[in-house]
Protein backbone atom coordinates (compact mmCIF):
# COMPACT_ATOMS: atom_id res chain seq x y z
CA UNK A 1 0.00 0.00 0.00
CA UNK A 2 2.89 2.56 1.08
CA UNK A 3 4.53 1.83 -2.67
CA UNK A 4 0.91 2.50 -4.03
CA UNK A 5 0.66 5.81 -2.65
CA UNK A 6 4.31 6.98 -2.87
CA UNK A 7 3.91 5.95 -6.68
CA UNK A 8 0.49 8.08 -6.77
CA UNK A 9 2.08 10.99 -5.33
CA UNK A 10 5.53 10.88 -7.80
CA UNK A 11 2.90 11.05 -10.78
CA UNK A 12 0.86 14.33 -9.94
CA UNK A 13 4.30 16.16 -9.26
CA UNK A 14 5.55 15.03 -12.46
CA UNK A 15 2.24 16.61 -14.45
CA UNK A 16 2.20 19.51 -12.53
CA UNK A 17 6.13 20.13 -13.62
CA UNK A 18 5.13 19.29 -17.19
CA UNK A 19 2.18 21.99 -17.44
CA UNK A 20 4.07 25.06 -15.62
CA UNK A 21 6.50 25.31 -18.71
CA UNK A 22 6.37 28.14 -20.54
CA UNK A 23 4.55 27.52 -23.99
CA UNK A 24 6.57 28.07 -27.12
CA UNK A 25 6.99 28.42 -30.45
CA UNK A 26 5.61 32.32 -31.25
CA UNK A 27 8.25 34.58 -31.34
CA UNK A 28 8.22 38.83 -31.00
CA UNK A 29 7.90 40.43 -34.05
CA UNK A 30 9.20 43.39 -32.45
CA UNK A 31 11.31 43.23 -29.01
CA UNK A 32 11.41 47.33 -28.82
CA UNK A 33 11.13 48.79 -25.56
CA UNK A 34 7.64 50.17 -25.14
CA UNK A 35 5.96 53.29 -24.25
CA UNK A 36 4.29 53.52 -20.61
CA UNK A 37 0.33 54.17 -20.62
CA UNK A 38 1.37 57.97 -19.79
CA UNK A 39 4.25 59.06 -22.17
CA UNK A 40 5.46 62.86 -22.80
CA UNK A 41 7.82 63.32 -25.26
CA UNK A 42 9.16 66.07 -27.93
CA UNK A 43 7.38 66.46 -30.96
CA UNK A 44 9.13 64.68 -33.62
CA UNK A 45 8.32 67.44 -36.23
CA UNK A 46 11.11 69.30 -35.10
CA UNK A 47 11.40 73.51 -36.03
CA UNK A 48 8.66 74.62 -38.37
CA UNK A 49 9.96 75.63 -42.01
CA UNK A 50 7.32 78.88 -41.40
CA UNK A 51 9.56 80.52 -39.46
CA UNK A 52 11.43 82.73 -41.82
CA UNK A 53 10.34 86.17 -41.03
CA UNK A 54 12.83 88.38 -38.78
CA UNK A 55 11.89 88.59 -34.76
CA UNK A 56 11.18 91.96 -35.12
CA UNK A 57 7.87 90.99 -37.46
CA UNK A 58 6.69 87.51 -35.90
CA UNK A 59 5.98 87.71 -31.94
CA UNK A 60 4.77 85.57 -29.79
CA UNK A 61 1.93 88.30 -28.55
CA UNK A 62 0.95 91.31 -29.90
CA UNK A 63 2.71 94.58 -29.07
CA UNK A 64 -0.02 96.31 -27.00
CA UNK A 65 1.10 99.16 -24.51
CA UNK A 66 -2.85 99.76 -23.63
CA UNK A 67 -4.63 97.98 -20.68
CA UNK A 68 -7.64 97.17 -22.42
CA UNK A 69 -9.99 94.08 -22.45
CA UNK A 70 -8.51 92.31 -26.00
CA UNK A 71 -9.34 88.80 -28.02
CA UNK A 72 -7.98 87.20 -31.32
CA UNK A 73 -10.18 84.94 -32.58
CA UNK A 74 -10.05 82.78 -35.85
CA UNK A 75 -13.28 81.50 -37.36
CA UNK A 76 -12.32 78.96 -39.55
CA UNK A 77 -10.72 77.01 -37.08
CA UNK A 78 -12.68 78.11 -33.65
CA UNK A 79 -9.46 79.18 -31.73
CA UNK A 80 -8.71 82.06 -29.76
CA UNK A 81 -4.93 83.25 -30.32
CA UNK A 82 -4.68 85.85 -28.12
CA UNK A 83 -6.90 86.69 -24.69
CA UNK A 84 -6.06 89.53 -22.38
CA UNK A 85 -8.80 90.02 -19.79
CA UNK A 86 -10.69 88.05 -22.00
CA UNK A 87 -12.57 85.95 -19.09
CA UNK A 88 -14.03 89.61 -17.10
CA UNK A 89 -17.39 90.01 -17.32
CA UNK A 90 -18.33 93.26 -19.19
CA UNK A 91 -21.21 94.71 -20.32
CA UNK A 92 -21.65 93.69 -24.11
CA UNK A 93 -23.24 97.28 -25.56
CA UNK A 94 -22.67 97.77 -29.15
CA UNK A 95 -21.74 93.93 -29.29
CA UNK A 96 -25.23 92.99 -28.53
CA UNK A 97 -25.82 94.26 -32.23
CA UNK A 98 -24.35 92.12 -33.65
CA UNK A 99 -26.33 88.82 -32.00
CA UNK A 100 -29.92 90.79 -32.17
CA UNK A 101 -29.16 91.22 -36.13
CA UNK A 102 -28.53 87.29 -36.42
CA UNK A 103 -31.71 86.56 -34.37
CA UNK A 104 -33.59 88.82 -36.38
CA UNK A 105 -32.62 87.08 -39.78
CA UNK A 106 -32.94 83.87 -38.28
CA UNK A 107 -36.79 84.42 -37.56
CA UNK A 108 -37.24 86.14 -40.78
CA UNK A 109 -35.88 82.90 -42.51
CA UNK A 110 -38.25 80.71 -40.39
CA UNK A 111 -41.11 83.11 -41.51
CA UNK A 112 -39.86 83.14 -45.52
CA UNK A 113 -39.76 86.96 -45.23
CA UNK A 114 -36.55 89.07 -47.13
CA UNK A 115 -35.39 92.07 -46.55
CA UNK A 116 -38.01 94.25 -49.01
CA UNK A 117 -40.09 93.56 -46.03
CA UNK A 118 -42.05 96.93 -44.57
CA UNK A 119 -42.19 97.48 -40.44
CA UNK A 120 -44.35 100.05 -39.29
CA UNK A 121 -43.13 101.50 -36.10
CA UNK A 122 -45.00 100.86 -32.85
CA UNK A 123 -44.51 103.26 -30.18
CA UNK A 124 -43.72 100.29 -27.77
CA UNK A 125 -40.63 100.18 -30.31
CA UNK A 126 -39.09 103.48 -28.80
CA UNK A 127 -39.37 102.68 -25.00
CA UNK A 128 -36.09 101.95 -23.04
CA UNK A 129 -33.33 102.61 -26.41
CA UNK A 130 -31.82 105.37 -23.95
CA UNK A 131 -31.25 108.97 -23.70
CA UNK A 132 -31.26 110.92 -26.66
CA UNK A 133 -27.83 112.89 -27.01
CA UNK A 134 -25.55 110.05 -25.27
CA UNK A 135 -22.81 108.92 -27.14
CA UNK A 136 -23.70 105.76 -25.62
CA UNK A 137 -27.42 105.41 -27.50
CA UNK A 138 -27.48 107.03 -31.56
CA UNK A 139 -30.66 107.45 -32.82
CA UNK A 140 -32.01 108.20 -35.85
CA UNK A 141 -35.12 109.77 -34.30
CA UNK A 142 -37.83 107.45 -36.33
CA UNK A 143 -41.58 107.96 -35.48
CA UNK A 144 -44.31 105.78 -34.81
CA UNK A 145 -46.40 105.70 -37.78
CA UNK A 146 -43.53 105.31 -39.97
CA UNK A 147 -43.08 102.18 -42.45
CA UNK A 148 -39.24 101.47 -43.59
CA UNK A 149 -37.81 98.62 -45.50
CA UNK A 150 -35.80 96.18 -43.33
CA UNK A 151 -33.25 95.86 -44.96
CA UNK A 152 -32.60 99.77 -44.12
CA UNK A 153 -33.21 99.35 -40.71
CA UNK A 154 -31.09 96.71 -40.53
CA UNK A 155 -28.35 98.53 -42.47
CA UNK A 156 -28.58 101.35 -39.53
CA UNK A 157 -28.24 98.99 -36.95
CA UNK A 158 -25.14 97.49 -38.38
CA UNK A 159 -23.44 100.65 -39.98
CA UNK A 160 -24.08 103.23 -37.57
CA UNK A 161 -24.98 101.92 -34.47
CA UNK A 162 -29.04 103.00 -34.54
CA UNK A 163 -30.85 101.90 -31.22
CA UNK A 164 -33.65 103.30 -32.52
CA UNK A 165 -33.60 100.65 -35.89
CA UNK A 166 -32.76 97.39 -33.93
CA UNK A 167 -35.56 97.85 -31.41
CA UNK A 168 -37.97 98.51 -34.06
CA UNK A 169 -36.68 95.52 -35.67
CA UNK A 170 -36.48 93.62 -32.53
CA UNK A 171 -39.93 94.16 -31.27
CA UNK A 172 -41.42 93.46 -35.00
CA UNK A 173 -40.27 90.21 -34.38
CA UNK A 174 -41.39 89.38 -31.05
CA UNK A 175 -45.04 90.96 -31.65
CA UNK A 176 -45.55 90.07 -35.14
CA UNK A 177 -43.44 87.17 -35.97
CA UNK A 178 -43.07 85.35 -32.53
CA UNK A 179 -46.66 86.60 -31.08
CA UNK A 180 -45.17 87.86 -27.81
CA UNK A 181 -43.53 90.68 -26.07
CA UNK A 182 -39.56 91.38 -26.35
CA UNK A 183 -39.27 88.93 -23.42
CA UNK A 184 -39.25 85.97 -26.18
CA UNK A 185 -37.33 88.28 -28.42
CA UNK A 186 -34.60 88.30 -25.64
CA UNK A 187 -34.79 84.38 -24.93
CA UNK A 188 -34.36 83.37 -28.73
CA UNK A 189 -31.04 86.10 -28.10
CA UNK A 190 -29.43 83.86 -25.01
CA UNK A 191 -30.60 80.45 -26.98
CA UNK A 192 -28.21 82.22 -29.94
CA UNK A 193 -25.34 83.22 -27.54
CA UNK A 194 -25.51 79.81 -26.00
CA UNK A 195 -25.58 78.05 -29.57
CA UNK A 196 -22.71 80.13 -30.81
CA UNK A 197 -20.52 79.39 -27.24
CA UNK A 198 -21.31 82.69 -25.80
CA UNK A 199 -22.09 80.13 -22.38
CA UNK A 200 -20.43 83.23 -20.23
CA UNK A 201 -23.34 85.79 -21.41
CA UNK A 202 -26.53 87.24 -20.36
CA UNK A 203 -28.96 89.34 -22.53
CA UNK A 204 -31.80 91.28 -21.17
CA UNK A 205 -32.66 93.87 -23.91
CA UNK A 206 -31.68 94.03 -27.64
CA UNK A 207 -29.76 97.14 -28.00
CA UNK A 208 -26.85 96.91 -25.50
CA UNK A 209 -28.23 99.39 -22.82
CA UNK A 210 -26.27 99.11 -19.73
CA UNK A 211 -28.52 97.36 -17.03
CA UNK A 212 -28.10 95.04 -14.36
CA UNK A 213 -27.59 91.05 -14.96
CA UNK A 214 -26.70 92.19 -19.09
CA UNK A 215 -23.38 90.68 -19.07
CA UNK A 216 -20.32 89.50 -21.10
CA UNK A 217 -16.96 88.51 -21.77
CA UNK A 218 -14.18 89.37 -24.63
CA UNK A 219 -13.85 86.17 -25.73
CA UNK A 220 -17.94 85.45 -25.75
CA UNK A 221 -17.71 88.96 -28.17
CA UNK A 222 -15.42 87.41 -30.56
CA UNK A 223 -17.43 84.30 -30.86
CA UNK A 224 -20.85 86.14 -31.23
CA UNK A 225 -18.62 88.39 -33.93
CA UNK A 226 -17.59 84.94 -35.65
CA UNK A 227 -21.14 83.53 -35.59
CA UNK A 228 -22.26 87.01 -37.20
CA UNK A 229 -19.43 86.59 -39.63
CA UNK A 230 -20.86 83.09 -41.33
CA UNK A 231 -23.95 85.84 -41.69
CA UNK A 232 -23.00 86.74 -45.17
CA UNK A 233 -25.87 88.73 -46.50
CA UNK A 234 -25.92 90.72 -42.96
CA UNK A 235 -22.00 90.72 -43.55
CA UNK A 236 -22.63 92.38 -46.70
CA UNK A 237 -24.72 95.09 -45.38
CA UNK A 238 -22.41 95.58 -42.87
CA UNK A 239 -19.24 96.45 -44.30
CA UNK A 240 -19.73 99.86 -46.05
CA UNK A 241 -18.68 102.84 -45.47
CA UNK A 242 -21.77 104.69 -45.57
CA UNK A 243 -25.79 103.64 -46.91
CA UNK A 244 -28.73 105.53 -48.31
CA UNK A 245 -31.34 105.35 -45.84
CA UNK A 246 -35.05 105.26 -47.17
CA UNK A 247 -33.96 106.57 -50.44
CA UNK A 248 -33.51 110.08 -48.84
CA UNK A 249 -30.89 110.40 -46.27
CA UNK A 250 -27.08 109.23 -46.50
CA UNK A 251 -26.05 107.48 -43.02
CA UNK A 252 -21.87 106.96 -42.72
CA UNK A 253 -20.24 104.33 -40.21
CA UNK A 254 -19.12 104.58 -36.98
CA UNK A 255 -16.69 102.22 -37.41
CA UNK A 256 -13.80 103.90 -38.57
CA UNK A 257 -11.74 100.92 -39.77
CA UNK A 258 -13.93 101.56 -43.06
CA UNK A 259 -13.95 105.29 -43.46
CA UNK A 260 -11.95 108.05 -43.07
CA UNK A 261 -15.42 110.95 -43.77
CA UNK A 262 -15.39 111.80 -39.80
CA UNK A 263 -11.91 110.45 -39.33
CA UNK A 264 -8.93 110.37 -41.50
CA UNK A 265 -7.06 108.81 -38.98
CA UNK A 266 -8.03 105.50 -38.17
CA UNK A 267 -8.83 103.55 -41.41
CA UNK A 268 -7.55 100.44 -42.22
CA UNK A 269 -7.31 98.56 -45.82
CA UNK A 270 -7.64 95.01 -43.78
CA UNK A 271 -10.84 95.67 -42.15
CA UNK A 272 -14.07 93.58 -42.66
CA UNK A 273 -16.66 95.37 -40.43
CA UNK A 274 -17.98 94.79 -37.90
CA UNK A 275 -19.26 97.18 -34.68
CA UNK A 276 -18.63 100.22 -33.22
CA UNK A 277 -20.01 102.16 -29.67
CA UNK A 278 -19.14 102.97 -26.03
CA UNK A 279 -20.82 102.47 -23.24
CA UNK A 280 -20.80 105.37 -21.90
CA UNK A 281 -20.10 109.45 -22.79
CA UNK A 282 -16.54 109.30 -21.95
CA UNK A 283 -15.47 105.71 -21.84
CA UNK A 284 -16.07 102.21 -22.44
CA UNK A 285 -15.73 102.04 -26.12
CA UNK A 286 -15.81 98.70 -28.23
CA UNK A 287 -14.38 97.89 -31.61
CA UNK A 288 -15.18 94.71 -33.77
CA UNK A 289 -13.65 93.88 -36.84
CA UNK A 290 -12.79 91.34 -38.96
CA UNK A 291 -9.80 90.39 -41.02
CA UNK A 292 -8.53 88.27 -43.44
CA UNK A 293 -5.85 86.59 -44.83
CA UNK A 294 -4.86 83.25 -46.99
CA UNK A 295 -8.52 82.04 -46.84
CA UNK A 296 -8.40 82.57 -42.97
CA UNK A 297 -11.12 84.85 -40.72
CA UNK A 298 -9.49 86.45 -37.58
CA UNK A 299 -12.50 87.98 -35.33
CA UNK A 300 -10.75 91.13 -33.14
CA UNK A 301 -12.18 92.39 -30.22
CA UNK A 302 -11.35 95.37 -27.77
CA UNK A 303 -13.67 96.61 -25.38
CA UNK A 304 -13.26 98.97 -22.26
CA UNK A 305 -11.11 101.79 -24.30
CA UNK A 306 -11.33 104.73 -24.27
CA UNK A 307 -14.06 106.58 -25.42
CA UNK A 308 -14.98 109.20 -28.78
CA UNK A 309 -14.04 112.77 -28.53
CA UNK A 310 -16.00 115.27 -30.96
CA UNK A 311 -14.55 118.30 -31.61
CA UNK A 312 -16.95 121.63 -31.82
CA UNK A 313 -16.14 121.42 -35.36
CA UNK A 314 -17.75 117.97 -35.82
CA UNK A 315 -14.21 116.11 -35.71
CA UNK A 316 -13.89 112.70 -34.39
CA UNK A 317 -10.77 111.33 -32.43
CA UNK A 318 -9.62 109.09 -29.56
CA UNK A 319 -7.10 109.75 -27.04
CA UNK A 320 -4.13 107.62 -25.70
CA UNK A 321 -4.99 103.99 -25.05
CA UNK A 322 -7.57 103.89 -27.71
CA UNK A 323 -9.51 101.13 -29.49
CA UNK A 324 -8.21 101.94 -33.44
CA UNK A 325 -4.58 101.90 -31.92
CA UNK A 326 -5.20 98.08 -30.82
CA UNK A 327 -6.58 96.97 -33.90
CA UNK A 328 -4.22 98.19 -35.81
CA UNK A 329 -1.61 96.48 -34.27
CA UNK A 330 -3.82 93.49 -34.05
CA UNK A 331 -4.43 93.29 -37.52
CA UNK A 332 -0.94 93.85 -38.41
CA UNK A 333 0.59 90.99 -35.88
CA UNK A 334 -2.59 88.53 -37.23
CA UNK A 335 -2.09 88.76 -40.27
CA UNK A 336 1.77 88.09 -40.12
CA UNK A 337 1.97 85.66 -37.36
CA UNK A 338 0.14 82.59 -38.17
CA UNK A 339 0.35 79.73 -40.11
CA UNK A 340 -1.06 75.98 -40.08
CA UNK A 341 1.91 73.71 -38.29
CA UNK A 342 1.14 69.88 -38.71
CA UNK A 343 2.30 68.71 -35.53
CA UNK A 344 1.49 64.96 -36.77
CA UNK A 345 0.63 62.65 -39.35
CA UNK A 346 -1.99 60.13 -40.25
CA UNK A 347 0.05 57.00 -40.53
CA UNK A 348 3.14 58.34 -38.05
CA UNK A 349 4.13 55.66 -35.95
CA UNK A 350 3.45 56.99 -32.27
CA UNK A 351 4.08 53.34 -30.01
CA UNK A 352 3.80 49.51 -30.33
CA UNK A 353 1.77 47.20 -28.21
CA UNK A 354 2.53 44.09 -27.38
CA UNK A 355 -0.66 41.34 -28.16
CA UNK A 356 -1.28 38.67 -26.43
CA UNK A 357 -2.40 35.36 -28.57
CA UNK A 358 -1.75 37.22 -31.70
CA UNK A 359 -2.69 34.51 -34.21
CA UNK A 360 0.07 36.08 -37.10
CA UNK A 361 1.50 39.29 -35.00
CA UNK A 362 2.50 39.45 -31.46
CA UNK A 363 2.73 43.61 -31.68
CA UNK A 364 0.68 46.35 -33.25
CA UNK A 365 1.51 49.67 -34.36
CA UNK A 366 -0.29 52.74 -33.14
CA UNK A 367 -0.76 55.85 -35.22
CA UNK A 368 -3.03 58.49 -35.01
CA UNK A 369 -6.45 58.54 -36.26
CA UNK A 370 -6.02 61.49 -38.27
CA UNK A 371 -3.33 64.22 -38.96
CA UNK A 372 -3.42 67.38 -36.53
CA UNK A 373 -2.43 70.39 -38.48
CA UNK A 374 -3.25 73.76 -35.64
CA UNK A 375 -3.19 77.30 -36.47
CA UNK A 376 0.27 78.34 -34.91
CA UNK A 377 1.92 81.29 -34.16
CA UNK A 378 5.36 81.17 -36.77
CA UNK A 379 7.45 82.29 -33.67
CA UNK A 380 6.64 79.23 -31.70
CA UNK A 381 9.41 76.71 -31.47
CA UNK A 382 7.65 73.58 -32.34
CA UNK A 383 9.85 70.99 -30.54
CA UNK A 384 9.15 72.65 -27.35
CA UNK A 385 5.35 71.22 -27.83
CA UNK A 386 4.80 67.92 -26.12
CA UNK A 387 3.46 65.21 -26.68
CA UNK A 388 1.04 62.73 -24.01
CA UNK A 389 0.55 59.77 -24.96
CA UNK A 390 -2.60 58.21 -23.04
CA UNK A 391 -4.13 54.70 -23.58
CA UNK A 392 -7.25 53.22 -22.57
CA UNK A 393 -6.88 51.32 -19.37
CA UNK A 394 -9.65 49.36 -20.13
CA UNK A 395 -8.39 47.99 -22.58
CA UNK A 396 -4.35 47.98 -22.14
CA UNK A 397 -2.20 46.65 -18.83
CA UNK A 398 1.10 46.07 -18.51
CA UNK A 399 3.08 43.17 -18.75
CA UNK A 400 6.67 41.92 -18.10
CA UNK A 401 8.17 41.27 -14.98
CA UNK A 402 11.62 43.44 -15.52
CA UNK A 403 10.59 45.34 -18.54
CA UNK A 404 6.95 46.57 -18.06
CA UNK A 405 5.28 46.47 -21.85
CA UNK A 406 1.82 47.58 -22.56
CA UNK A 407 0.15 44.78 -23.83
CA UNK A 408 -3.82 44.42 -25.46
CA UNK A 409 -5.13 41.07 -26.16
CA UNK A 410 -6.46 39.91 -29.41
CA UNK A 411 -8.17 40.22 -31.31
CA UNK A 412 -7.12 43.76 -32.31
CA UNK A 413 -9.49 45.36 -35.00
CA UNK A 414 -7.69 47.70 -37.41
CA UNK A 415 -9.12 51.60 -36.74
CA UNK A 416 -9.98 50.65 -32.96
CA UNK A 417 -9.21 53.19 -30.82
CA UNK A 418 -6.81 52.62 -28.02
CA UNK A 419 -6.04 56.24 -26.01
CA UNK A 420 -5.36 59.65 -27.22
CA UNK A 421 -2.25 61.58 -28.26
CA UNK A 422 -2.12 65.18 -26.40
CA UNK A 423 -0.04 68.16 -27.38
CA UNK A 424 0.46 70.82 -24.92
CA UNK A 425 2.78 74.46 -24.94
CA UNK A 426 4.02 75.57 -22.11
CA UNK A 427 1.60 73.48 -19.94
CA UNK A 428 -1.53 74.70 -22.39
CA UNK A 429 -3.12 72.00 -23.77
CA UNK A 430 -3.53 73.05 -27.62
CA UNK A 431 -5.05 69.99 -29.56
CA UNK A 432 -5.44 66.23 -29.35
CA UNK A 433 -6.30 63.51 -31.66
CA UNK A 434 -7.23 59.81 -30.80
CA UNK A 435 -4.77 57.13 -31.35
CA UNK A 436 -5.71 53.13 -33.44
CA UNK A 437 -4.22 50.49 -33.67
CA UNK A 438 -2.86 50.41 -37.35
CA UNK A 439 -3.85 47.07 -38.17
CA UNK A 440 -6.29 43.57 -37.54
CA UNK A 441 -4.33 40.97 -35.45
CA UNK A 442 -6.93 37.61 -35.32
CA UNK A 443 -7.01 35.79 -32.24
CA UNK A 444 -4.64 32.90 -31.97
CA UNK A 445 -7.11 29.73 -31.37
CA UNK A 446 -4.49 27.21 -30.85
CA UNK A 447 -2.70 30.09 -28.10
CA UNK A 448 -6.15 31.02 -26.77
CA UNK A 449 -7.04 27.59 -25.82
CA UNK A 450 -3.36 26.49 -24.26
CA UNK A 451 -3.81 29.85 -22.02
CA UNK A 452 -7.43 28.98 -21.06
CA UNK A 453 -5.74 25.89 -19.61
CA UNK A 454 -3.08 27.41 -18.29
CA UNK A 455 -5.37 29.67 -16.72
CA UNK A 456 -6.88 26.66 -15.51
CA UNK A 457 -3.97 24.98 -14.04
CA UNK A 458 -2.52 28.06 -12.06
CA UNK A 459 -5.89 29.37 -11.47
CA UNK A 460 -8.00 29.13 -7.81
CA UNK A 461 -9.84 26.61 -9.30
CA UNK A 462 -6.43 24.37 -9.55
CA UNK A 463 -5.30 25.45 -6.26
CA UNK A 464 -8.36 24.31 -4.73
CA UNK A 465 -8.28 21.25 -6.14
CA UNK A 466 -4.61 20.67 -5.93
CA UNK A 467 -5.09 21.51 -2.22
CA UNK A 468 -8.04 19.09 -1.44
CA UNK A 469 -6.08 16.01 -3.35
CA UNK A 470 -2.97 17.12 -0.76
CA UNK A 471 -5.51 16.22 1.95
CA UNK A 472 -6.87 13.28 0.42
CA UNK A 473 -3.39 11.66 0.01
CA UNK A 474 -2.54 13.39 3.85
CA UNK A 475 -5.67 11.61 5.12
CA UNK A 476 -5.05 8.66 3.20
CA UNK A 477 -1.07 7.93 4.56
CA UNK A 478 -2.15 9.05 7.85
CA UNK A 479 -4.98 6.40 7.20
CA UNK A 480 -2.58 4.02 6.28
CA UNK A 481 -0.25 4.71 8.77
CA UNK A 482 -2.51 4.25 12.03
CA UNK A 483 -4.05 1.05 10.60
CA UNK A 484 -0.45 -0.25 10.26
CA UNK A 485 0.13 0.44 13.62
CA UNK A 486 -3.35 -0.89 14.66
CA UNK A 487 -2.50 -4.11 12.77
CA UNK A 488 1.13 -3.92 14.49
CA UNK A 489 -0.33 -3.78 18.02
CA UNK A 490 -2.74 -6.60 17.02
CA UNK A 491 -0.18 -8.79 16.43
CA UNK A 492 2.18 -8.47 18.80
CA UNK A 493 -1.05 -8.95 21.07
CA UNK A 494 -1.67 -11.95 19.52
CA UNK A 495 1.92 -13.24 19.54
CA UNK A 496 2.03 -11.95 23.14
CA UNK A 497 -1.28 -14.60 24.00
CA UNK A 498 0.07 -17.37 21.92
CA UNK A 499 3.74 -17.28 24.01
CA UNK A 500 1.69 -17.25 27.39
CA UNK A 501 0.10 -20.61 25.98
């Protein structure tokens, strides 16, 4: 019986030192050190071939000596370049325009009315457009009674600043269009700002009248100016330097980016529009405007300057600090400064990942899911933008006892996303992109099942077995080995008996 269980015992060791040998026959495709599940590193695109011009052209940030509330914006690619006080919460006046013009065609649109359209003003149209004689509310001085064209009124909202036009436009659309009071006028103007990302403002009339809770920011401006800018038959009527109003009277701009009648000082050849006004007699003054170059929009914005002086002589000028000084400079730095920089491409090889039970591959390349190309400023150094490499932790651990590699299992499918790729300047995160696995790796069958098993082997489910036949073969020697003795004592009992005989 002992050689029975001894025997018993010598086989299960020997299977258990059979099935706890590694498996062979694949070998790595690649043996590469791997990236970790967190990686920065330099941008491999190295110094851009952009940056040509001289330092004294191409700077980082515009060379602004004034304190006032500033944003570059591009259109085309939704970015702001340039913020300064961007984030403070001013109120929007003349900006508010701009977003009561878009809400206007937007319901005219929805109605199938044009422009030809006639309004007859309502005297609840000329309630609350402010004081008559402010810098801070023009008026044309239109009477109840009176029918105009929209598209005039429109014009005189947009070229000159007219409170008196955009109410009357304004509350036509609430009371004739919407069948309410301006309250609904004003909610279809926050659902706009909201739409457009204006999430930092709140509108409570249509004219930009300073009140309480009628708030904004710089950079909401800019994006309300770049909504307005898609706008091209309001875009149209905006950028003139003077209109014929009502086939009588000639009406010139405010803005004077586009003409020099009131000014000869402050036009500029690269201005597209957009709004001009001050908040207040003396101060608060906000400039809009629009520029282009190579196929690119840039929205600029400066608000909180200082305000219009008229001279007894009906001469317009500004003082130091002034809103035409800043665009000018703005317009001169955006249009020189930028470029698209393609900070990766499509099929660039970013990392490797090891897969386990590859059927053909045992690693996968990684690229990105499509090339990132940013609008960058030429004087930026492009390999000082980093690179952060993230992978999905769902579906990646590590592996490797020494050399920690991040592994997936298969089956891979070709396009399947795996993490993100993050580039950052000087800790700013400035674009991302999602990184896939470049190719299909099948699912090893013959691998899958040997590691099911040796799952099984080395899994609880072993050990608990493995443990209970320990006690079984424990139970069964200690068995063995008190019924030996029993027998022993038995015996010598019995031999005992038989020698007292």
């Amino acid at each position: 019986m002992k050689k029975k269980a001894a025997a018993f015992i010598l086989a299960v060791l020997a299977v258990f030192t059979a099935v706890s040998m590694p498996i062979s026959g694949v070998s790595a495709a690649n043996t590469s050190s791997q990236t970790s599940s967190a990686v920065s590193a330099s941008s491999s695109a190295g110094s851009s071939s952009a940056n040509t011009s001289s330092t004294d052209e191409i700077t980082l940030t515009p060379n602004l000596t004034s304190d006032n509330a500033v944003v570059v914006y591009n259109v085309d690619v939704d970015q702001v370049l340039y913020s300064k006080r961007g984030a403070e919460k001013l109120s929007p006046t003349a900006a508010t325009k701009l977003l009561t013009m878009m809400v206007v065609y937007d319901i005219f649109k929805e109605k199938n009315l044009d422009f030809n359209t006639e309004i007859t003003v309502e005297s609840g149209a000329l309630l609350n457009i402010g004081k008559q004689g402010d810098l801070s509310a023009p008026f044309l001085g239109l009477r109840p009674g009176e029918t105009y064209k929209a598209e005039d009124l429109i014009g005189a909202t947009l070229i000159a600043n007219m409170n008196d036009a955009c109410n009357i436009l304004a509350y036509y659309c609430a009371t004739k269009l919407l069948n309410g009071n301006m309250d609904a006028f004003i909610a279809r103007m926050n659902q706009k700002a909201a739409e457009v990302g204006a999430t930092n403002s709140n509108f409570t009339n249509a004219i930009g009248l300073v009140e309480d809770g009628m708030t904004t920011t710089p950079e909401d401006v800019a994006r309300i100016a770049g909504a307005f800018y898609k706008y091209n038959d309001l875009l149209l009527l905006d950028n003139r330097p003077k209109m014929t109003f009502n086939q009588k009277s000639t009406i010139h701009t405010k803005n004077y980016l586009l003409s020099d009648f009131l000014t000869r000082d402050y036009k500029n050849k690269y201005a597209v529009g957009l709004m001009a006004g001050q908040r207040s007699n003396n101060d608060g003054y906000c400039l809009i405007t629009a520029t282009e170059k190579d196929g690119l929009a840039y929205i600029i914005v400066v608000m909180e300057a200082s305000g219009e002086i008229r001279g007894t002589d009906g001469s317009r000028t500004f003082g130091p600090g002034n809103a035409y000084d800043d665009t000018a400079v703005l317009i001169d730095w955006t249009r020189k400064s930028f470029a698209f920089q393609k900070l990766v491409g499509e099929n660039e090889l970013i990392t490797e990942m090891k897969v386990e039970m590859g059927k053909n591959y045992d690693y996968v390349a990684v690229v990105p899911e499509k090339k990132v190309e940013l609008l960058i400023n030429k004087a930026v150094d492009l390999s000082q933008i980093q690179r952060q490499i993230t992978l999905d932790s769902s579906l990646i651990y590590e592996s490797g006892e020494e050399s920690k590699v991040s592994t997936i299992k298969a089956p891979v499918l070709k396009g399947q996303v795996v993490g993100t790729l993050t580039f950052t300047y000087q800790g700013t995160v400035i674009g991302s992109v999602n990184l896939i696995t470049q190719n299909t790796v099948d699912e090893s069958k013959l691998m899958s099942t040997a590691n099911r098993i040796k799952d099984f082997l080395f899994g609880s489910t072993m050990k608990v077995i493995l443990i209970v036949f320990a006690l079984i073969i424990v139970a069964y020697t200690l068995f063995s080995l008190v019924a030996s003795i029993v027998r022993g004592v038995k015996k010598i009992k019995k031999d005992n008996e038989n020698g007292y005989r």
